[in-house]
Protein backbone atom coordinates (compact mmCIF):
# COMPACT_ATOMS: atom_id res chain seq x y z
CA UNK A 1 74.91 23.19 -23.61
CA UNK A 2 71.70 21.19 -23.43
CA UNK A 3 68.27 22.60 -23.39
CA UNK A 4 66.96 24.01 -19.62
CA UNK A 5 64.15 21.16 -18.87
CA UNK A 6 61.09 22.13 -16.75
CA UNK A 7 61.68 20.47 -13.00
CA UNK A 8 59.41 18.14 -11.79
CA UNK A 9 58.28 20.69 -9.25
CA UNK A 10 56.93 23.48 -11.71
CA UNK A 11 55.73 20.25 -13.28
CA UNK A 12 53.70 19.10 -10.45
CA UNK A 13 52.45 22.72 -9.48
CA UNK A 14 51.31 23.14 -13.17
CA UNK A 15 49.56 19.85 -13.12
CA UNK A 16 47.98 21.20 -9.75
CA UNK A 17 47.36 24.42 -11.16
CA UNK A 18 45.33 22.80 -14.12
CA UNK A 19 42.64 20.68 -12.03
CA UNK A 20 42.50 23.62 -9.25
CA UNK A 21 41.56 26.64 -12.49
CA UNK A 22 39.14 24.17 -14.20
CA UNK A 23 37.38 23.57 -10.86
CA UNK A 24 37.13 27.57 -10.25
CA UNK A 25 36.27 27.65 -13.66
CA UNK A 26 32.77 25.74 -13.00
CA UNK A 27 30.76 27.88 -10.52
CA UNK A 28 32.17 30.89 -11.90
CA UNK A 29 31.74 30.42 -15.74
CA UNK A 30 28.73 27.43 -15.14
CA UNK A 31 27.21 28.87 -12.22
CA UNK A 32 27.87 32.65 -12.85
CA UNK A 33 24.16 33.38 -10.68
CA UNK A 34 25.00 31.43 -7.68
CA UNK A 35 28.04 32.42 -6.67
CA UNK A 36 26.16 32.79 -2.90
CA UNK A 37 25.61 28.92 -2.99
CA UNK A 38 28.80 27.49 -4.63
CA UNK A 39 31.77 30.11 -4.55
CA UNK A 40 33.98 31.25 -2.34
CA UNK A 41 32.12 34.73 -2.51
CA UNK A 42 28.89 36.52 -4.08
CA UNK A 43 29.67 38.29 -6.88
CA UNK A 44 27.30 40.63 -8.35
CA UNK A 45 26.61 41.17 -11.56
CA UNK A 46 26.48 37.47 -12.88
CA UNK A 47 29.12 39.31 -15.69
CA UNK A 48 31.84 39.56 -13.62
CA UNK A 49 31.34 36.04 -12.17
CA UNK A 50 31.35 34.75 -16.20
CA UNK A 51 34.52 36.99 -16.59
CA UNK A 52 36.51 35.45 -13.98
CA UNK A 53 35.32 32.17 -15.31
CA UNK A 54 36.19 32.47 -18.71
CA UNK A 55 39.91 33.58 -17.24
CA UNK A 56 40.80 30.70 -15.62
CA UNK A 57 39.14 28.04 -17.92
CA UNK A 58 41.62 29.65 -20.23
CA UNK A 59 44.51 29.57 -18.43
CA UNK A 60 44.08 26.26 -17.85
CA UNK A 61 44.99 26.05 -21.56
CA UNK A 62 48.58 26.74 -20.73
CA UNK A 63 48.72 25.25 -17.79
CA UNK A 64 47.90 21.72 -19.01
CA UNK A 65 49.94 21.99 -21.56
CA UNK A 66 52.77 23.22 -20.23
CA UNK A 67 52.83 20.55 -17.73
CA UNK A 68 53.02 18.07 -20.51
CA UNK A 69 56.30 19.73 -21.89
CA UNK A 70 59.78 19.46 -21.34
CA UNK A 71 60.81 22.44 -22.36
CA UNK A 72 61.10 25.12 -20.17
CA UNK A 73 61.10 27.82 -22.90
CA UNK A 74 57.93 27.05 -23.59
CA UNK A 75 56.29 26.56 -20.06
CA UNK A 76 58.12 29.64 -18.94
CA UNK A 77 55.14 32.02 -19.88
CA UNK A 78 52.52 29.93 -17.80
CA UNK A 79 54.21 29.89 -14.76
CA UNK A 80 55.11 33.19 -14.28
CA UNK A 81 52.04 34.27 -15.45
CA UNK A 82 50.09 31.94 -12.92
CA UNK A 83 53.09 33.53 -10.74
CA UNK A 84 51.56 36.87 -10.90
CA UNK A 85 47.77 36.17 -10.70
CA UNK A 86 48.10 33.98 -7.41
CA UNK A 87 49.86 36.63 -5.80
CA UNK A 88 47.37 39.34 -6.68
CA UNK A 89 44.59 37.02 -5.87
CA UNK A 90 46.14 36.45 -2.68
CA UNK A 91 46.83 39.98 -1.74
CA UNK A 92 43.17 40.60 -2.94
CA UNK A 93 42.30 37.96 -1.21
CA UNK A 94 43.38 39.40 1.94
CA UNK A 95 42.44 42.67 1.76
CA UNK A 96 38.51 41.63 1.40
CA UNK A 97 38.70 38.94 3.80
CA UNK A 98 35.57 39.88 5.43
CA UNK A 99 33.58 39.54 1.92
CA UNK A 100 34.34 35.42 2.21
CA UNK A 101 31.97 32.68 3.32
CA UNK A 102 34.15 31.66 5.34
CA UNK A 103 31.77 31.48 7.88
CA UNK A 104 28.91 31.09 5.75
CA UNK A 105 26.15 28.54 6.45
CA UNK A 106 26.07 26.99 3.30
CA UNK A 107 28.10 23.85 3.51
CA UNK A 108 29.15 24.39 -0.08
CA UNK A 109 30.29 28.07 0.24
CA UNK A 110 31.91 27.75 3.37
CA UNK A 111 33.88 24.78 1.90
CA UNK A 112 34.74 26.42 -1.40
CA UNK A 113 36.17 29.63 1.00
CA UNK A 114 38.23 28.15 2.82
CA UNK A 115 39.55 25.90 -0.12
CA UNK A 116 40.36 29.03 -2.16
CA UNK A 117 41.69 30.63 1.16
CA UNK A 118 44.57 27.61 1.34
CA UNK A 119 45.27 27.62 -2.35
CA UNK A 120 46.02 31.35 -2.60
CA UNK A 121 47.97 31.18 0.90
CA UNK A 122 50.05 27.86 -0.55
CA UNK A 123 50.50 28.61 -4.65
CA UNK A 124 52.53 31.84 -4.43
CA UNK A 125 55.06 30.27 -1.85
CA UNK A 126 55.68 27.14 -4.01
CA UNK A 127 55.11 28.48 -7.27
CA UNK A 128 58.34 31.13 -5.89
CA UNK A 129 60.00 28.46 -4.51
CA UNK A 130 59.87 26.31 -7.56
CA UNK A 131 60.63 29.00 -9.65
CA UNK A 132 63.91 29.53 -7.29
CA UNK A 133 64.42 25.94 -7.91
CA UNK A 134 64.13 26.20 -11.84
CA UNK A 135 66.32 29.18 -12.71
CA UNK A 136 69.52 27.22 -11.15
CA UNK A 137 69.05 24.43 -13.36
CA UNK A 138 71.55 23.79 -15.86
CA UNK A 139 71.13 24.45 -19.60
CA UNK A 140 69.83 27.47 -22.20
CA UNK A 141 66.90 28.13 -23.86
CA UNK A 142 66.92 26.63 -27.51
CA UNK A 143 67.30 28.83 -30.41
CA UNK A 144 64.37 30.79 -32.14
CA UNK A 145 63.32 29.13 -34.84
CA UNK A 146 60.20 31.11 -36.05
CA UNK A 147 60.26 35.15 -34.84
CA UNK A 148 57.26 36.92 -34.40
CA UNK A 149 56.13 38.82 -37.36
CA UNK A 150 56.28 42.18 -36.69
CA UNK A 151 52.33 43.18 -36.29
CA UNK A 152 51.93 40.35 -34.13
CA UNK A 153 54.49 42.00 -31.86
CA UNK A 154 52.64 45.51 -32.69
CA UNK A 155 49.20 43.58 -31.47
CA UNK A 156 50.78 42.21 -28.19
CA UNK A 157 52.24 45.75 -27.69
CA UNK A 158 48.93 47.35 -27.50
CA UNK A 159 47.48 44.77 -25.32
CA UNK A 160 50.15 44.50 -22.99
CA UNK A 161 50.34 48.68 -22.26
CA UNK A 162 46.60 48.68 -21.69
CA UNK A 163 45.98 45.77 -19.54
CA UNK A 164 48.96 46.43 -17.29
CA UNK A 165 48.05 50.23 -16.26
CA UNK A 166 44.56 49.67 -16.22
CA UNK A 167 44.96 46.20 -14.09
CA UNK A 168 47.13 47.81 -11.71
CA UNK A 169 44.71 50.85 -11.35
CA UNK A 170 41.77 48.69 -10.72
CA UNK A 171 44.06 46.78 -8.25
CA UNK A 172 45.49 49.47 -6.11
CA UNK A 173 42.42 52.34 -6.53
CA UNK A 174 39.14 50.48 -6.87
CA UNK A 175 37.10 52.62 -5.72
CA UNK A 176 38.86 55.39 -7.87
CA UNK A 177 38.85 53.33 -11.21
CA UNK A 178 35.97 50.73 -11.36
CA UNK A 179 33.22 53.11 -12.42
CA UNK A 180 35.46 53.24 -15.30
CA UNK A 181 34.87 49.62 -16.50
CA UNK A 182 32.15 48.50 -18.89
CA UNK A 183 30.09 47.43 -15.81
CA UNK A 184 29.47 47.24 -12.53
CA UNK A 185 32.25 46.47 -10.21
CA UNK A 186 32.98 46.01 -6.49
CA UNK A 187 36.41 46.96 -4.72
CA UNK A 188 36.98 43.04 -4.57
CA UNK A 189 35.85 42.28 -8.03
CA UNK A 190 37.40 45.12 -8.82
CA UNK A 191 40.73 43.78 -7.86
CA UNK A 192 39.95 40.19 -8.88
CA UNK A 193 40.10 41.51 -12.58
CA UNK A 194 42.88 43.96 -12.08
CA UNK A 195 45.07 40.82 -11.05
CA UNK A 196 43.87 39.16 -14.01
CA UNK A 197 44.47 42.12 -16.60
CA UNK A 198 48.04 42.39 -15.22
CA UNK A 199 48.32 38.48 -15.79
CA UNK A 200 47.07 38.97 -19.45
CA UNK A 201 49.97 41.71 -19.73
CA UNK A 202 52.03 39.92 -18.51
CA UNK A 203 51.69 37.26 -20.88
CA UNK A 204 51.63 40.05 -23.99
CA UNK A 205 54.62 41.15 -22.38
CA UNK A 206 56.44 38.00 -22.14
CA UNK A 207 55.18 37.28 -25.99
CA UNK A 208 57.32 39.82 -27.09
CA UNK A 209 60.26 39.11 -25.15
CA UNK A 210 60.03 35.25 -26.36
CA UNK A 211 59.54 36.40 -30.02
CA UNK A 212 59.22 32.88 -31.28
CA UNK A 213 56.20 31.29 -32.34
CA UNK A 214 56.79 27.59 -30.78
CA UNK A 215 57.66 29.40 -26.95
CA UNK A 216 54.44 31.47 -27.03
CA UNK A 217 51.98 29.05 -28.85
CA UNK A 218 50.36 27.84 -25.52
CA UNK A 219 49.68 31.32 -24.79
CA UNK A 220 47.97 32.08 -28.40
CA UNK A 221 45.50 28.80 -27.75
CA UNK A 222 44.66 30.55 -24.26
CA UNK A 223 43.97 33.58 -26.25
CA UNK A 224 41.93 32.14 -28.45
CA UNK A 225 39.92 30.01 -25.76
CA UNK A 226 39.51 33.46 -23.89
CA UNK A 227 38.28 35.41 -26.45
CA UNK A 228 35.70 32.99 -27.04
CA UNK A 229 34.03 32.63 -23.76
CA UNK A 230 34.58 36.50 -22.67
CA UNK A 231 32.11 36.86 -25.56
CA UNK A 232 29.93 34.38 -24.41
CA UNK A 233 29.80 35.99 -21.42
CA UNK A 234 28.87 39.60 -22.85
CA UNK A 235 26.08 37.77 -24.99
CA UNK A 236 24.62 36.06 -21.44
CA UNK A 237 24.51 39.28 -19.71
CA UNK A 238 23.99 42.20 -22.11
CA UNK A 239 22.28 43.84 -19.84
CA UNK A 240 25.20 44.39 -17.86
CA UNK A 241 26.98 46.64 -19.85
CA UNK A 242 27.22 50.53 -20.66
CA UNK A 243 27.52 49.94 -23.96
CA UNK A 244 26.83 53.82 -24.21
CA UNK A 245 30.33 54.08 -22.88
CA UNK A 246 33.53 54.62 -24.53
CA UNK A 247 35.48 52.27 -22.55
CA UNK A 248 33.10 49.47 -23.73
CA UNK A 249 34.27 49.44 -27.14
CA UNK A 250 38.28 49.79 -25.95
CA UNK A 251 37.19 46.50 -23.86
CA UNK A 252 35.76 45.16 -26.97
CA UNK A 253 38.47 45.95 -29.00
CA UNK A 254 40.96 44.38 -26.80
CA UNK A 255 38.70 41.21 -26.74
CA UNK A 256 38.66 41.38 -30.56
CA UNK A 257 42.66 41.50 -30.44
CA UNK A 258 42.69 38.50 -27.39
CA UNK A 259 40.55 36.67 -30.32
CA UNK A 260 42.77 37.64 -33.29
CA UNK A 261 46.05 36.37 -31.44
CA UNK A 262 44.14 32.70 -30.90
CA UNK A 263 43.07 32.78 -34.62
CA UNK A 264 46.71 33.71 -35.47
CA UNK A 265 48.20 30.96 -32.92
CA UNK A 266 46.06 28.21 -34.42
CA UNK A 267 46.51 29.18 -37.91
CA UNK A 268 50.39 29.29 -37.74
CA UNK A 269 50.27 25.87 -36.22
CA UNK A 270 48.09 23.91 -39.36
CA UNK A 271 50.84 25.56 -41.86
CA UNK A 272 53.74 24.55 -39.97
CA UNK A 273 52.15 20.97 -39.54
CA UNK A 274 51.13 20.65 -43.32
CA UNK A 275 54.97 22.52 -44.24
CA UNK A 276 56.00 19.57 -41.96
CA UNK A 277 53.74 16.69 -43.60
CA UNK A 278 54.82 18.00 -47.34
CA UNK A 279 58.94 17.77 -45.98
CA UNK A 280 58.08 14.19 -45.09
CA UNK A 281 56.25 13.20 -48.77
CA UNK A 282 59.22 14.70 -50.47
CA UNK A 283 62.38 13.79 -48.13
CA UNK A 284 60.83 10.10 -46.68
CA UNK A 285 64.22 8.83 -45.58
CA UNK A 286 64.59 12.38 -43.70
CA UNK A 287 61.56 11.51 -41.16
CA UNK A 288 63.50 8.51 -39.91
């Protein structure tokens, strides 16, 4: 049986998905201190703005590319991952309606509100509907041609059982579980990152499950372009953080992993390409 291709629905959505993260990406990430101007709603510290930021500029990593692949195998872990985040954002979303400029008198904010307001009522439908769609296409998923070594799976382990629990406890109890992050957090902000720690599980989770480099590759460059801008974002705001606190240096730790998986991703890509190059210098007539 042939390969299961991606449908040009999850196709589309994933292209959509791209330009809509990259444009969240800006005011949060670019404009982390005027979130009352040019976001959807003020968030306080500047940290958490950066934070959220630096999320979705990286999922737009797999997003992008996963729309430009055929494979389904391999743009599997992008959409349910975007699956899960638009639904939590959603639900968070709704909860803290009353914290939106909806009705703000800043053309910008009030714009940007109810933008993000239609894309987190619309996304989760399609994305499920698509996703429907998808599953009863015909075909398999092609055979695993480079496993996981096994402290990579250790690695994505670790990450996957902390940022699920503590996601989901920052989700459901804010109030209960935000004094416990490295800094100051809101109920909604709270729940902003808890939906996006459950998406980064999610993803660890899924790594595992694929155990193949190729399927999960997408998912180490998002790593790597996460790790990279979350520590931007610490050096911007230092100031922010209780770095007298234990659950600083877990955070940090975690981050250090997020970076180690992106090193590891791009890495295992240059010695497959030069393994690839040196195959084609010795076996010419094989490249044809």
């Amino acid at each position: 049986m042939h390969p299961r291709r991606l449908t040009r629905g999850l196709r589309a959505l994933l292209w959509a998905a791209s330009a809509l993260v990259f444009l969240a990406g800006v005011p949060l990430f670019l404009g982390s201190e005027q979130t009352d101007l040019y976001f959807a709603w003020t968030i306080m510290p500047p940290l958490t703005a950066a934070f959220l930021g630096a999320a979705y500029w990286s999922s737009l990593v797999t997003a992008f590319l996963s729309a430009r692949d055929a494979s389904w195998a391999r743009a599997r872990l992008a959409v349910i991952a975007i699956a899960v985040v638009s639904t939590l954002m959603l639900a968070a979303t709704l909860l803290h309606l009353d914290r939106f400029h909806l009705a703000s008198p800043i053309f910008v904010a009030q714009g940007v509100a109810w933008a993000w307001l239609v894309v987190y009522l619309v996304i989760p439908l399609l994305m499920l509907a698509f996703l429907v769609w998808q599953l009863r296409v015909a075909g398999q998923d092609p055979a695993r041609e480079r496993p996981l070594q096994l402290a990579i799976r250790l690695v994505l382990g670790i990450q996957a059982m902390v940022m699920l629990p503590v996601g989901a406890m920052l989700f459901l109890a804010p109030q209960l579980t935000a004094p416990v992050w490295p800094w100051m957090l809101t109920p909604l902000t709270a729940r902003a990152v808890g939906a996006w720690l459950v998406g980064l599980g999610t993803v660890a989770a899924l790594g595992i499950r694929e155990n193949d480099f190729n399927r999960a590759y997408y998912g180490f460059l998002s790593s790597l372009v996460l790790g990279i801008l979350e520590i931007v974002a610490l050096a911007r705001y230092p100031n922010s953080v209780r770095w007298e606190d234990p659950a600083t240096w877990v955070y940090v730790l975690i981050l250090a992993s997020i970076l180690g998986m992106g090193a590891y991703g791009v890495a295992g890509r240059a010695l497959q390409n030069r393994r690839n190059s040196e195959a084609i210098r010795v076996n010419p007539a094989g490249a044809d």
